[in-house]
C-alpha atoms as a PDB file:
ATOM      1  CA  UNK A   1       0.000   0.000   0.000  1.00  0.00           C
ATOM      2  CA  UNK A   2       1.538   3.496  -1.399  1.00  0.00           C
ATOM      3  CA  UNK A   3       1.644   6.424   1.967  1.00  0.00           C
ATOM      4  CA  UNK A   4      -0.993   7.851  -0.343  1.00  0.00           C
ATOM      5  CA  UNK A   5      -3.589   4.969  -0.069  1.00  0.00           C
ATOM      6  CA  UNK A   6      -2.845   4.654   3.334  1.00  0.00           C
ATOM      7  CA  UNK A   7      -3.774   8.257   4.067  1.00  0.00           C
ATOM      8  CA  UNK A   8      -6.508   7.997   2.172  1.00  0.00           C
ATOM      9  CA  UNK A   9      -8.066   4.981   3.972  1.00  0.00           C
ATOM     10  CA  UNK A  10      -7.293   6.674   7.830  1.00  0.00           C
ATOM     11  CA  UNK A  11      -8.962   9.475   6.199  1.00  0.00           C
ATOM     12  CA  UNK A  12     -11.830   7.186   5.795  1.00  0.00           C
ATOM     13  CA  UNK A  13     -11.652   5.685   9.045  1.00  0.00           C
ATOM     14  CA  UNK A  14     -11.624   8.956  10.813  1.00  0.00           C
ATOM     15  CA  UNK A  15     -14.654   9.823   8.750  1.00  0.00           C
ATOM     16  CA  UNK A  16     -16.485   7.283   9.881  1.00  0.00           C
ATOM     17  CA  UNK A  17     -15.624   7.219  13.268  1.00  0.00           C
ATOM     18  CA  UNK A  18     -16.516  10.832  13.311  1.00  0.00           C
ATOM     19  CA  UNK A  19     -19.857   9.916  11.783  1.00  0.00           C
ATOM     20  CA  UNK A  20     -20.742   6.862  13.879  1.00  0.00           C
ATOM     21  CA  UNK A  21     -20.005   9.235  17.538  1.00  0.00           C
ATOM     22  CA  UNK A  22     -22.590  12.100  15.782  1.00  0.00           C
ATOM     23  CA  UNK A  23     -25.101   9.692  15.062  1.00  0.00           C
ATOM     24  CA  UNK A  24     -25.304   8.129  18.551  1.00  0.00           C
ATOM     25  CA  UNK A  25     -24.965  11.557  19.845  1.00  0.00           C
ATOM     26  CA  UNK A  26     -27.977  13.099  17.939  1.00  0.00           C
ATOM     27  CA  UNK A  27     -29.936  10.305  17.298  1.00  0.00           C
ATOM     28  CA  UNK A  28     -33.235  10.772  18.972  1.00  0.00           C
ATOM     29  CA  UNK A  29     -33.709   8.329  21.726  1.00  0.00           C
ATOM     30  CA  UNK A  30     -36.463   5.813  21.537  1.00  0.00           C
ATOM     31  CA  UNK A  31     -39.153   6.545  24.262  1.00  0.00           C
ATOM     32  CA  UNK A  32     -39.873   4.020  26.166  1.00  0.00           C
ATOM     33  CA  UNK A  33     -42.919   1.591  25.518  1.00  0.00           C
ATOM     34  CA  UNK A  34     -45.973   2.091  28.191  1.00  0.00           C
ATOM     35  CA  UNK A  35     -46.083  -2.114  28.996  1.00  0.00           C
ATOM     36  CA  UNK A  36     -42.309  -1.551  30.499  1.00  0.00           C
ATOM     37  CA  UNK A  37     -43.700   0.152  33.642  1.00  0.00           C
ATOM     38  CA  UNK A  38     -46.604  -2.311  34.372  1.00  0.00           C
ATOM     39  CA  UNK A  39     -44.604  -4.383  36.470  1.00  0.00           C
ATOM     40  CA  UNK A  40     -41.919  -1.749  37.929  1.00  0.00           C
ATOM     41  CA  UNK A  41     -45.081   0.275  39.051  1.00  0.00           C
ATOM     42  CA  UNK A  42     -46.980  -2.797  40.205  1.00  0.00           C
ATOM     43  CA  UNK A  43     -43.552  -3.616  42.716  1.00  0.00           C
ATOM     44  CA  UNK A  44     -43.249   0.637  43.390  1.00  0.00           C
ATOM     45  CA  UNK A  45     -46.945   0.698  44.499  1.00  0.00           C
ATOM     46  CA  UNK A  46     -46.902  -3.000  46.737  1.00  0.00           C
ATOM     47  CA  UNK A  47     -43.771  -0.845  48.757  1.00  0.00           C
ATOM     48  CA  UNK A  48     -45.493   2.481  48.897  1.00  0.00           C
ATOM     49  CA  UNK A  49     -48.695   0.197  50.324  1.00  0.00           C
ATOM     50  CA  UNK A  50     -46.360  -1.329  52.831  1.00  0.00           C
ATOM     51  CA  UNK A  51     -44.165   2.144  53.806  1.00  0.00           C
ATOM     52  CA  UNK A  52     -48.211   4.110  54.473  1.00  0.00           C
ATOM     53  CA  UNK A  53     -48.807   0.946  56.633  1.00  0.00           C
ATOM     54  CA  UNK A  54     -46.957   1.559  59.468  1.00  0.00           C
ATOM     55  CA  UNK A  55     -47.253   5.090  61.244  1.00  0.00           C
ATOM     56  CA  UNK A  56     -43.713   5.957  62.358  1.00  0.00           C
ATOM     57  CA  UNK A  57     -42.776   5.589  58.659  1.00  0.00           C
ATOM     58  CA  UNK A  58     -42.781   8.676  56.757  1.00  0.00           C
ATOM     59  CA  UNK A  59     -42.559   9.332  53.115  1.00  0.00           C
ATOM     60  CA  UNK A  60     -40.509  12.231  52.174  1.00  0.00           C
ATOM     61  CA  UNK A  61     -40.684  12.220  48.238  1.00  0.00           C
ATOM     62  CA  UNK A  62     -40.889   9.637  45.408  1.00  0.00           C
ATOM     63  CA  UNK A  63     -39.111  10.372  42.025  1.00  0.00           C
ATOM     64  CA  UNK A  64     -39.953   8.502  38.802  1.00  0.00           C
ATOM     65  CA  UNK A  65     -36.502   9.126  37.305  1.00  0.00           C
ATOM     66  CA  UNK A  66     -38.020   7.439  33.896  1.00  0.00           C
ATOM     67  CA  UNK A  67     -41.424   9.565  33.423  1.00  0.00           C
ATOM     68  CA  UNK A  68     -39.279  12.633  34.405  1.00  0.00           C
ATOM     69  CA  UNK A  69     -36.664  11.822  31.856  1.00  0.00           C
ATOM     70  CA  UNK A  70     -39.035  11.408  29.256  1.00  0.00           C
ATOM     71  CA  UNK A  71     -40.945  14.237  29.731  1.00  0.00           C
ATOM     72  CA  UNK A  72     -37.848  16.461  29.801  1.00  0.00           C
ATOM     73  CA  UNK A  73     -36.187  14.471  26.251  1.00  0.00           C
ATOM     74  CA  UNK A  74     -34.255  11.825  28.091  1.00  0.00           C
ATOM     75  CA  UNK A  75     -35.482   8.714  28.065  1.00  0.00           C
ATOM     76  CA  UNK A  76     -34.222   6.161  30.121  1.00  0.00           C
ATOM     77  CA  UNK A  77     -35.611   2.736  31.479  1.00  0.00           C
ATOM     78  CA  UNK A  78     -37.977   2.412  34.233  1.00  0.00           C
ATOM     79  CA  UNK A  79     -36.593   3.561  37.822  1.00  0.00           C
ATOM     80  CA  UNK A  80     -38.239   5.142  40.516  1.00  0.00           C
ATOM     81  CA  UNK A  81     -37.198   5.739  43.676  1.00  0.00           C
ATOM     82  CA  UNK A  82     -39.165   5.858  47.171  1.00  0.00           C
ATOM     83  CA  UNK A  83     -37.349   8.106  49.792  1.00  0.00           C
ATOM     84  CA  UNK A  84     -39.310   7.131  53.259  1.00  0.00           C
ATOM     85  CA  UNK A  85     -38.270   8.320  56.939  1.00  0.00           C
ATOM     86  CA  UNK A  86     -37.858   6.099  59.901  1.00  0.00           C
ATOM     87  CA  UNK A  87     -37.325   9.573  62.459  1.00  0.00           C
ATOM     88  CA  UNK A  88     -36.080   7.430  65.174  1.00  0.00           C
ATOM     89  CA  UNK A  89     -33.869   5.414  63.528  1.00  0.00           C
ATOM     90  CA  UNK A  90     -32.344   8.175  61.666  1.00  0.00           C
ATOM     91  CA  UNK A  91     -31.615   9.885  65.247  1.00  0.00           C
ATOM     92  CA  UNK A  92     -29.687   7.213  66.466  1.00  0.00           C
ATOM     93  CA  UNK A  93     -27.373   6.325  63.501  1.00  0.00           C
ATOM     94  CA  UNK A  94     -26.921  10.035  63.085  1.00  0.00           C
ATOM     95  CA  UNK A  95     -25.807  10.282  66.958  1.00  0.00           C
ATOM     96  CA  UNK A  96     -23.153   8.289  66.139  1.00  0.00           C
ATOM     97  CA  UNK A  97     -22.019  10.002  62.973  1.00  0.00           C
ATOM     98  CA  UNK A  98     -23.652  12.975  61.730  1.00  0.00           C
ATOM     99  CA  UNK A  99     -22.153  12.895  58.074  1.00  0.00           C
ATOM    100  CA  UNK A 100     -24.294   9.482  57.486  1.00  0.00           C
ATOM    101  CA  UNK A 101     -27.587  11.745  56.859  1.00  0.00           C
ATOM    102  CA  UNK A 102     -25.965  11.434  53.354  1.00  0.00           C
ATOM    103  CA  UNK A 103     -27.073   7.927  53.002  1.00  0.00           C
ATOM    104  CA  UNK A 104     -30.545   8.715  54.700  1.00  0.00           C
ATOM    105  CA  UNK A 105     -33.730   9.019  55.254  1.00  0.00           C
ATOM    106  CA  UNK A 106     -34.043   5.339  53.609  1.00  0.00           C
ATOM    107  CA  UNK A 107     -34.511   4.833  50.172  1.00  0.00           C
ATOM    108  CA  UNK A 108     -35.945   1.791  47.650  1.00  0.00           C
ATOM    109  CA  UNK A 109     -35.607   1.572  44.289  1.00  0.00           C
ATOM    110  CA  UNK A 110     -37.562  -0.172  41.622  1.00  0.00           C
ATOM    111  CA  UNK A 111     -36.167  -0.332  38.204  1.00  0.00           C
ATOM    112  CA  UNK A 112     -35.863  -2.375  35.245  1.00  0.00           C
ATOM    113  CA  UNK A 113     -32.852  -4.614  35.426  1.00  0.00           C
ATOM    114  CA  UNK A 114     -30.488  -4.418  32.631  1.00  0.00           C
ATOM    115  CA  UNK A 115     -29.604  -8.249  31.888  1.00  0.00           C
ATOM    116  CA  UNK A 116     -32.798  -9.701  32.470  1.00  0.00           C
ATOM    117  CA  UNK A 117     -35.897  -6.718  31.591  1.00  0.00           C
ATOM    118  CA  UNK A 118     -37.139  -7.443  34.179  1.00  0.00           C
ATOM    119  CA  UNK A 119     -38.581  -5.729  36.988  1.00  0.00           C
ATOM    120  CA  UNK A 120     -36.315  -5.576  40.140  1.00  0.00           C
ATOM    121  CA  UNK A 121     -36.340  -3.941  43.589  1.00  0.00           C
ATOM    122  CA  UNK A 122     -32.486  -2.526  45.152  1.00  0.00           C
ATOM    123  CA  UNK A 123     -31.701  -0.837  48.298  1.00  0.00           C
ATOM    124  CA  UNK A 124     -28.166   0.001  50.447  1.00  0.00           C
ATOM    125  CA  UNK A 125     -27.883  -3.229  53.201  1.00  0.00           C
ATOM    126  CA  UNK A 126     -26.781  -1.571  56.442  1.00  0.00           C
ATOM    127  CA  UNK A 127     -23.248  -3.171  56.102  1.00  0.00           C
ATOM    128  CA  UNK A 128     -22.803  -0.357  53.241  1.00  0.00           C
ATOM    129  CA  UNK A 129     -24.239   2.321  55.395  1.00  0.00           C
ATOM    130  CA  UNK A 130     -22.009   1.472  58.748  1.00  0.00           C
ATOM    131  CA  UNK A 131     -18.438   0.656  56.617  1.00  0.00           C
ATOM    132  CA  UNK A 132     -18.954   3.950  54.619  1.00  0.00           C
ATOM    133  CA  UNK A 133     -19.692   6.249  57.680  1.00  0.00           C
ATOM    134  CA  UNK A 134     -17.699   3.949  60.520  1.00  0.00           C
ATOM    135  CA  UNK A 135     -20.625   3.640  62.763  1.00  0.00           C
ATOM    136  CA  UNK A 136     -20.049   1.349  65.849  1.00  0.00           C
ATOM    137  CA  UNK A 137     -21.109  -1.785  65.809  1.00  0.00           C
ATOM    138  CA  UNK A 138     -24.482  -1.872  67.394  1.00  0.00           C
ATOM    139  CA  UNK A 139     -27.174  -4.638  67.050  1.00  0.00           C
ATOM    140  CA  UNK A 140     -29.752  -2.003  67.997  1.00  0.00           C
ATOM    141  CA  UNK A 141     -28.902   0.089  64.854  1.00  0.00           C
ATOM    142  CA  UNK A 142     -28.198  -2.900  62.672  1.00  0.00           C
ATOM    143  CA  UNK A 143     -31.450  -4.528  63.460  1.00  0.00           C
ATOM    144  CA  UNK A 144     -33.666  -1.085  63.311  1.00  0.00           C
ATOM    145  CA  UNK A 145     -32.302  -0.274  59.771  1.00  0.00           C
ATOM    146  CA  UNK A 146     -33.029  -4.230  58.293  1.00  0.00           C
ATOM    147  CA  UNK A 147     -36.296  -3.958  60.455  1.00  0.00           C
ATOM    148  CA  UNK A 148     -37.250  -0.918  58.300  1.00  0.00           C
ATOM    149  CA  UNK A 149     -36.158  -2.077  55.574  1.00  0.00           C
ATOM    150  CA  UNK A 150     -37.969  -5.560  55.875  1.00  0.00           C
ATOM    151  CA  UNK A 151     -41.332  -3.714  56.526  1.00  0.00           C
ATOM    152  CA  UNK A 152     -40.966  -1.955  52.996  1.00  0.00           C
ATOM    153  CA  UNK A 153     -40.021  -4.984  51.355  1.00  0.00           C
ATOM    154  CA  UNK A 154     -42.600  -7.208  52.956  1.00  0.00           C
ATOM    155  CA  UNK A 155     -43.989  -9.674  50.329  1.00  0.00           C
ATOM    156  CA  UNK A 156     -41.957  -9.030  47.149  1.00  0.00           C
ATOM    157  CA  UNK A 157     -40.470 -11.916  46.084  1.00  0.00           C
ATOM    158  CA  UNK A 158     -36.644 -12.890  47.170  1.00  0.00           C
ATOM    159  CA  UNK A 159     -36.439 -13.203  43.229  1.00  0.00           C
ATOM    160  CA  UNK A 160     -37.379  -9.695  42.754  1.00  0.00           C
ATOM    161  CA  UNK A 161     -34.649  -8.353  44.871  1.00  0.00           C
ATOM    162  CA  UNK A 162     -30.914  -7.342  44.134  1.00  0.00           C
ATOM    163  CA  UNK A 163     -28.022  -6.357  45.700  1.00  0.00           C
ATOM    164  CA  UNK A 164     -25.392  -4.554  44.695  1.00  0.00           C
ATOM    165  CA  UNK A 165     -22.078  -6.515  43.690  1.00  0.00           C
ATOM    166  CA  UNK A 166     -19.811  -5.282  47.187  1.00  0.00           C
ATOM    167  CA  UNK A 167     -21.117  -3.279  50.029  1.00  0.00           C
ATOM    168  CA  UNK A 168     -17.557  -1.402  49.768  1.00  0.00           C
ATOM    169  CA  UNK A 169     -16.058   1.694  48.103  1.00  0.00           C
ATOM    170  CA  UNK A 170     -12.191   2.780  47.385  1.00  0.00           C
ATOM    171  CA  UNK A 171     -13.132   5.261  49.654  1.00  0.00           C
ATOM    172  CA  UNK A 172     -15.950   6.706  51.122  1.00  0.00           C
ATOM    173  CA  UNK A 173     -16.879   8.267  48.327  1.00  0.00           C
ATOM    174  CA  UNK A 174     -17.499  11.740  49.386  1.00  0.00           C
ATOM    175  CA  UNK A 175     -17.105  15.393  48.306  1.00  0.00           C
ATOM    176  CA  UNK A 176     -16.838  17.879  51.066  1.00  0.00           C
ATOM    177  CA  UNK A 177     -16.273  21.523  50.914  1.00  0.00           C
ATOM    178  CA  UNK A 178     -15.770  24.297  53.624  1.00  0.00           C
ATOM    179  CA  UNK A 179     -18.204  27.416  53.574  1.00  0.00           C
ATOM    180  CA  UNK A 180     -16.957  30.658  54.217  1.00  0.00           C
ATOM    181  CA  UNK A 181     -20.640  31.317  55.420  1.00  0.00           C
ATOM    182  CA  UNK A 182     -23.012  30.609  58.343  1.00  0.00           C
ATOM    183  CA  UNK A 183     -24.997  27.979  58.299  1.00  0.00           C
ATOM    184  CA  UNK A 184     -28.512  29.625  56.838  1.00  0.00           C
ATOM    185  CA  UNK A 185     -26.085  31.632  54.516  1.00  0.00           C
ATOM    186  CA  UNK A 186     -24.827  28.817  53.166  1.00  0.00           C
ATOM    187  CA  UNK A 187     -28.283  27.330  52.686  1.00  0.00           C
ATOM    188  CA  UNK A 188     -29.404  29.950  50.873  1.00  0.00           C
ATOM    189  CA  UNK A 189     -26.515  30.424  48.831  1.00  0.00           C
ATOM    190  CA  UNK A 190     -26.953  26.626  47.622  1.00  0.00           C
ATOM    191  CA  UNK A 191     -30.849  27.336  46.875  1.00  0.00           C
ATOM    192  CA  UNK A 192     -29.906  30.344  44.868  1.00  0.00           C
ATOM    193  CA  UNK A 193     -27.720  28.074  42.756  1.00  0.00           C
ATOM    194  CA  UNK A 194     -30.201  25.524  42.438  1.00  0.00           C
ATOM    195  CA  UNK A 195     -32.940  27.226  41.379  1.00  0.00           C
ATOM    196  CA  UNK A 196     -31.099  29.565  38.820  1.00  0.00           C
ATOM    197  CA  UNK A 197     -30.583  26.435  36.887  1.00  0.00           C
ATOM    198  CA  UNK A 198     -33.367  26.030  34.291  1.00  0.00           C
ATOM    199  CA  UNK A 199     -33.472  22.412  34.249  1.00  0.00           C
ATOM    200  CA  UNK A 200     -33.233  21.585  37.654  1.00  0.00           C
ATOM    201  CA  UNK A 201     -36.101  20.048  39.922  1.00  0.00           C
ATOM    202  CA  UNK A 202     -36.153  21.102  43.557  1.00  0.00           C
ATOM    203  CA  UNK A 203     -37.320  17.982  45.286  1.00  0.00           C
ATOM    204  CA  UNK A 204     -36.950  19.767  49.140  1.00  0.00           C
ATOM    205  CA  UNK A 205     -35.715  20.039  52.375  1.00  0.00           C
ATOM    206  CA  UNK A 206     -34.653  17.036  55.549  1.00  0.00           C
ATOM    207  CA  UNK A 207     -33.897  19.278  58.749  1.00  0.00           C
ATOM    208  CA  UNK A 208     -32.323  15.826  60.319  1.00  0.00           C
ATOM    209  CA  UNK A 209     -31.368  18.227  63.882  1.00  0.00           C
ATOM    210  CA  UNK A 210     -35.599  19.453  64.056  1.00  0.00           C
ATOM    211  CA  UNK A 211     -36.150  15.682  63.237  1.00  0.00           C
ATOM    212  CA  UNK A 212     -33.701  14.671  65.878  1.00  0.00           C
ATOM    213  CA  UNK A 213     -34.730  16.600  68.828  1.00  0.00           C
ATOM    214  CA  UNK A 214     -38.499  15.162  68.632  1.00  0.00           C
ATOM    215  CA  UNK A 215     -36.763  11.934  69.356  1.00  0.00           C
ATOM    216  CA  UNK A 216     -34.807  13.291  72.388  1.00  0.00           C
ATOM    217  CA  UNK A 217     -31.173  13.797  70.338  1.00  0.00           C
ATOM    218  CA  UNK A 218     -29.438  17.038  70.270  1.00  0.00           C
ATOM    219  CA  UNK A 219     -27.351  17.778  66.925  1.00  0.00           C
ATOM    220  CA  UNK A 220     -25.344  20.539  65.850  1.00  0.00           C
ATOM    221  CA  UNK A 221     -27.628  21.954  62.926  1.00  0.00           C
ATOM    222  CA  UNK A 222     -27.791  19.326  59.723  1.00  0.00           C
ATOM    223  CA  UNK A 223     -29.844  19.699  56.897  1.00  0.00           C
ATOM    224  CA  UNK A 224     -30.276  17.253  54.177  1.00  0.00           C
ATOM    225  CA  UNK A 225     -31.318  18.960  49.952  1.00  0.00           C
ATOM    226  CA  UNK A 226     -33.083  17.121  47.728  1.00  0.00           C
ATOM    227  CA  UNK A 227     -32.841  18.260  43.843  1.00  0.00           C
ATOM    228  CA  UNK A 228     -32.052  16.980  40.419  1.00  0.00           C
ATOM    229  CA  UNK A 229     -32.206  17.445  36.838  1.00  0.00           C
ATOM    230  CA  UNK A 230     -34.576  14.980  35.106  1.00  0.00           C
ATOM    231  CA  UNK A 231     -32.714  15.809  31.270  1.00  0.00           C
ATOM    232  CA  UNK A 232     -28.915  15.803  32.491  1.00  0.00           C
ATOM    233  CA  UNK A 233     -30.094  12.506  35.309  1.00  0.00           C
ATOM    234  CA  UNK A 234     -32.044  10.745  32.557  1.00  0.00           C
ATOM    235  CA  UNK A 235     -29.278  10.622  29.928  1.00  0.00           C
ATOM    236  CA  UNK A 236     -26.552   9.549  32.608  1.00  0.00           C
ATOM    237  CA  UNK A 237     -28.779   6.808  34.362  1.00  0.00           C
ATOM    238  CA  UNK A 238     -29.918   5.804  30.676  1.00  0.00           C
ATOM    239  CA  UNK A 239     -27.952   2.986  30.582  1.00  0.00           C
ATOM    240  CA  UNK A 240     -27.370   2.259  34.194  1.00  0.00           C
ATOM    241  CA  UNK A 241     -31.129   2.911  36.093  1.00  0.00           C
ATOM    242  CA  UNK A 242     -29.222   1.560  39.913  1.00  0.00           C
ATOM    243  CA  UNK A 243     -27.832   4.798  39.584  1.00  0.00           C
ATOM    244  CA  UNK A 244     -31.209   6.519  40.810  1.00  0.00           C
ATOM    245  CA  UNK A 245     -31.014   5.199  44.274  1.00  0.00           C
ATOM    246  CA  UNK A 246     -27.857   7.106  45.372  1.00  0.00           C
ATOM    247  CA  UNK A 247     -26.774   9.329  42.429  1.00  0.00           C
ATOM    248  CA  UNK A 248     -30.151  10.944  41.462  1.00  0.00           C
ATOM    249  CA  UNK A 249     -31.367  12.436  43.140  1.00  0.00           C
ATOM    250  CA  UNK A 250     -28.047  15.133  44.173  1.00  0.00           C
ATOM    251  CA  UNK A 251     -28.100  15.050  47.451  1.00  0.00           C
ATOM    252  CA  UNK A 252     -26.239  17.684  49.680  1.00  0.00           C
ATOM    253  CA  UNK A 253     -25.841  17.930  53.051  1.00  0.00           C
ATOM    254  CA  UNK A 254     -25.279  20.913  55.213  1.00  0.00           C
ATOM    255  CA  UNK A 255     -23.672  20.664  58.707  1.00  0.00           C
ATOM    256  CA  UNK A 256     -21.674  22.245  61.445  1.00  0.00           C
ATOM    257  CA  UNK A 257     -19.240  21.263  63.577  1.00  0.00           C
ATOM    258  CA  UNK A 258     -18.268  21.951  67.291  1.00  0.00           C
ATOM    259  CA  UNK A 259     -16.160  25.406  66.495  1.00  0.00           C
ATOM    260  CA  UNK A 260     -19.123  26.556  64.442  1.00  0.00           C
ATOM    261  CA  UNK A 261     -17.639  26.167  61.048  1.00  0.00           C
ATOM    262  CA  UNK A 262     -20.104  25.521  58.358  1.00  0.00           C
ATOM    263  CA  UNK A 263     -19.499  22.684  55.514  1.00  0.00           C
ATOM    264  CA  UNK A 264     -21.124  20.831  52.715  1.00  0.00           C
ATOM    265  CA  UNK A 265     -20.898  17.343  52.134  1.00  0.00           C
ATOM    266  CA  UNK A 266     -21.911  15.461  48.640  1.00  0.00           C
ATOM    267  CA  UNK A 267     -21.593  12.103  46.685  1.00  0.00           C
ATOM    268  CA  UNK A 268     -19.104  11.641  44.227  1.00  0.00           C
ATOM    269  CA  UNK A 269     -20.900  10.025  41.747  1.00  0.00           C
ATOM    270  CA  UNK A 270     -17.888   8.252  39.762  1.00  0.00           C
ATOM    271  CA  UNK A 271     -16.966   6.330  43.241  1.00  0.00           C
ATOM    272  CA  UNK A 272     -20.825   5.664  43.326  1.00  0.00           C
ATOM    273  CA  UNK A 273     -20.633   4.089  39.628  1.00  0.00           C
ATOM    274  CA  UNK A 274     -17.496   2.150  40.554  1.00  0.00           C
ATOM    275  CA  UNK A 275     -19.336   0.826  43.659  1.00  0.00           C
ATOM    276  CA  UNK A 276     -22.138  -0.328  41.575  1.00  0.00           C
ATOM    277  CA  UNK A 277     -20.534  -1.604  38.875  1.00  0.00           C
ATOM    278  CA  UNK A 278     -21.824   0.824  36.038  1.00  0.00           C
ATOM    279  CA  UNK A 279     -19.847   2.764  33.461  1.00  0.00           C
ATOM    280  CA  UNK A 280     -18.818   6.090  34.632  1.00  0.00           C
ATOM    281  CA  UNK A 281     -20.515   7.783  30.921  1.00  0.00           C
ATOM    282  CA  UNK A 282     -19.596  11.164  29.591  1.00  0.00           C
ATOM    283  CA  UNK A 283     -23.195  12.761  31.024  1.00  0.00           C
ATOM    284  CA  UNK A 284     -22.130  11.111  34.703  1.00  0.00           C
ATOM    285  CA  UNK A 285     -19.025  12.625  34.237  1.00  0.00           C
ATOM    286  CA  UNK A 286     -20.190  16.329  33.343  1.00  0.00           C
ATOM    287  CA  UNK A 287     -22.813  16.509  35.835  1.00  0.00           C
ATOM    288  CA  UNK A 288     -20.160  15.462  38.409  1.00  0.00           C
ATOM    289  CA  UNK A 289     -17.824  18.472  37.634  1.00  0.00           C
ATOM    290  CA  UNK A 290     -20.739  20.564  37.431  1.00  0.00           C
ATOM    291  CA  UNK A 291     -22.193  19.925  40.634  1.00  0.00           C
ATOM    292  CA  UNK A 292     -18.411  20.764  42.397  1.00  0.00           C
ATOM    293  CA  UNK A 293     -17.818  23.494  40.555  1.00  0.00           C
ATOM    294  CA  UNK A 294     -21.357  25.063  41.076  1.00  0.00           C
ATOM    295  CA  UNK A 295     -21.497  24.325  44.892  1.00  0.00           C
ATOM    296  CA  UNK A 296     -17.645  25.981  45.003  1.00  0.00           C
ATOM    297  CA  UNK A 297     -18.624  29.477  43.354  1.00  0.00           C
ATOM    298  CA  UNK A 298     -21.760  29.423  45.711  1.00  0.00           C
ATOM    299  CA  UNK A 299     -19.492  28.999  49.104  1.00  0.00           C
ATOM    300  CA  UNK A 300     -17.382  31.765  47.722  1.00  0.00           C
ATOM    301  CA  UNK A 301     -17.074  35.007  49.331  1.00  0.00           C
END
């Protein structure tokens, strides 16, 4: 082959490399067929029925990841997401570790499973929770968290449920950042951010230290925000739907320490992906740097 013909053909090749990355880019994705969510939402609505069954259960907000996706022009398979409160329970494992509000109040999710189509339930085990947050060992805690969890869960089929591939991380997978501000300051400074961003959903508020105190437990001031963007979430969990139980929605968490210094705490949702063995794509990775970078101009001076 002459250096002409070879240039030629890696011409070629370029060209239609080039061409193949615009078309999946641009392509329109499919939307997704109505009979996909029968049985997700029959399995979503059996562990709503079961959460609204037992009074010191609280639901704080669910998220159809999927229906929002779609209706925002990113379709993705079926996932929602049930975020419930156990107030008690919360108080306790929080007494012991303040920063673990990031992995609460409790959270299911039902989703369409990628090998098999079918429907499929996932949640964190408490072995996740206490190894990523170093809480003591304590039956009490152990067996109030699977106790929750079992009343949610309570007649879905063992078949039905999965578990992640390792309850551990590389590390604990979390983003914190130091605020120049007070604590409401810095709360409002984060909601000014959020809701300047057009395609962002404010899903609200978890004052874990109000929470607390009903329950007898005194913590420094700790507040839990809920938000998300259905477009930028639905394209990044599009091929990897697990990803709505810890990734989507953002979750940030406010706190102070003893001196009075005010700090925000957040997933990193590459360590997340790595953790539940799911591709770390190109939307997962720009919504990551977006999220650090937006959070660090808003505890600026």
């Amino acid at each position: 082959m002459t250096k002409r013909s070879l240039r030629n053909l890696i011409v070629i090749v370029l060209a239609a490399s080039v061409a193949a990355i615009l078309f999946i880019v641009l392509r329109k994705p499919e939307p997704i067929a109505e009979s996909r969510y029968v049985d997700p939402d029959r399995l979503y609505q059996a562990i709503v029925a079961n959460v609204r069954s037992h009074p010191e259960f609280e639901v704080i907000v669910d998220i159809d990841h999927s229906r929002l996706g779609a209706r925002a022009g990113s379709p993705m398979p079926p996932a929602h997401v049930l975020i419930w409160s156990d107030p008690k329970l919360e108080a306790a494992i929080l007494n012991t570790n303040p920063i673990a509000a990031v992995d609460l109040p409790l959270r299911i999710l039902v989703y369409e499973d990628q090998t098999t189509g079918k429907a499929a339930v996932i949640y964190n085990s408490y072995e996740f929770v206490a190894r990523r947050h170093s809480l003591p060992e304590d039956s009490s805690l152990r067996d109030g968290y699977e106790s929750a969890v079992s009343k949610a869960i309570q007649g879905i089929p063992d078949s039905d449920i999965k578990m992640f591939p390792s309850d551990r991380m590389p590390d604990a997978g979390l983003v914190t950042l130091t605020s120049t501000h007070d604590f409401e300051t810095t709360r409002n400074r984060i909601q000014d951010v959020i809701h300047s961003q057009s395609d962002t959903v404010d899903f609200g508020e978890v004052d874990f230290a109000a929470r607390s105190k009903a329950h007898g437990i005194e913590l420094r001031p700790l507040r839990l925000i809920l938000f998300g963007g259905p477009a930028p979430g639905g394209k990044a969990m599009a091929s990897a739907p697990t990803l709505g139980l810890d990734a989507f929605c953002q979750k940030l968490l406010i706190w102070q320490d003893g001196d009075g210094k005010v700090f925000v705490t957040f997933n990193d949702l590459l360590t997340l992906a790595k953790r539940q063995d799911v591709a770390a794509s190109l939307p997962l990775r720009v919504i990551n740097r977006r999220l650090k970078e937006s959070l660090s101009s808003a505890l600026e001076q």
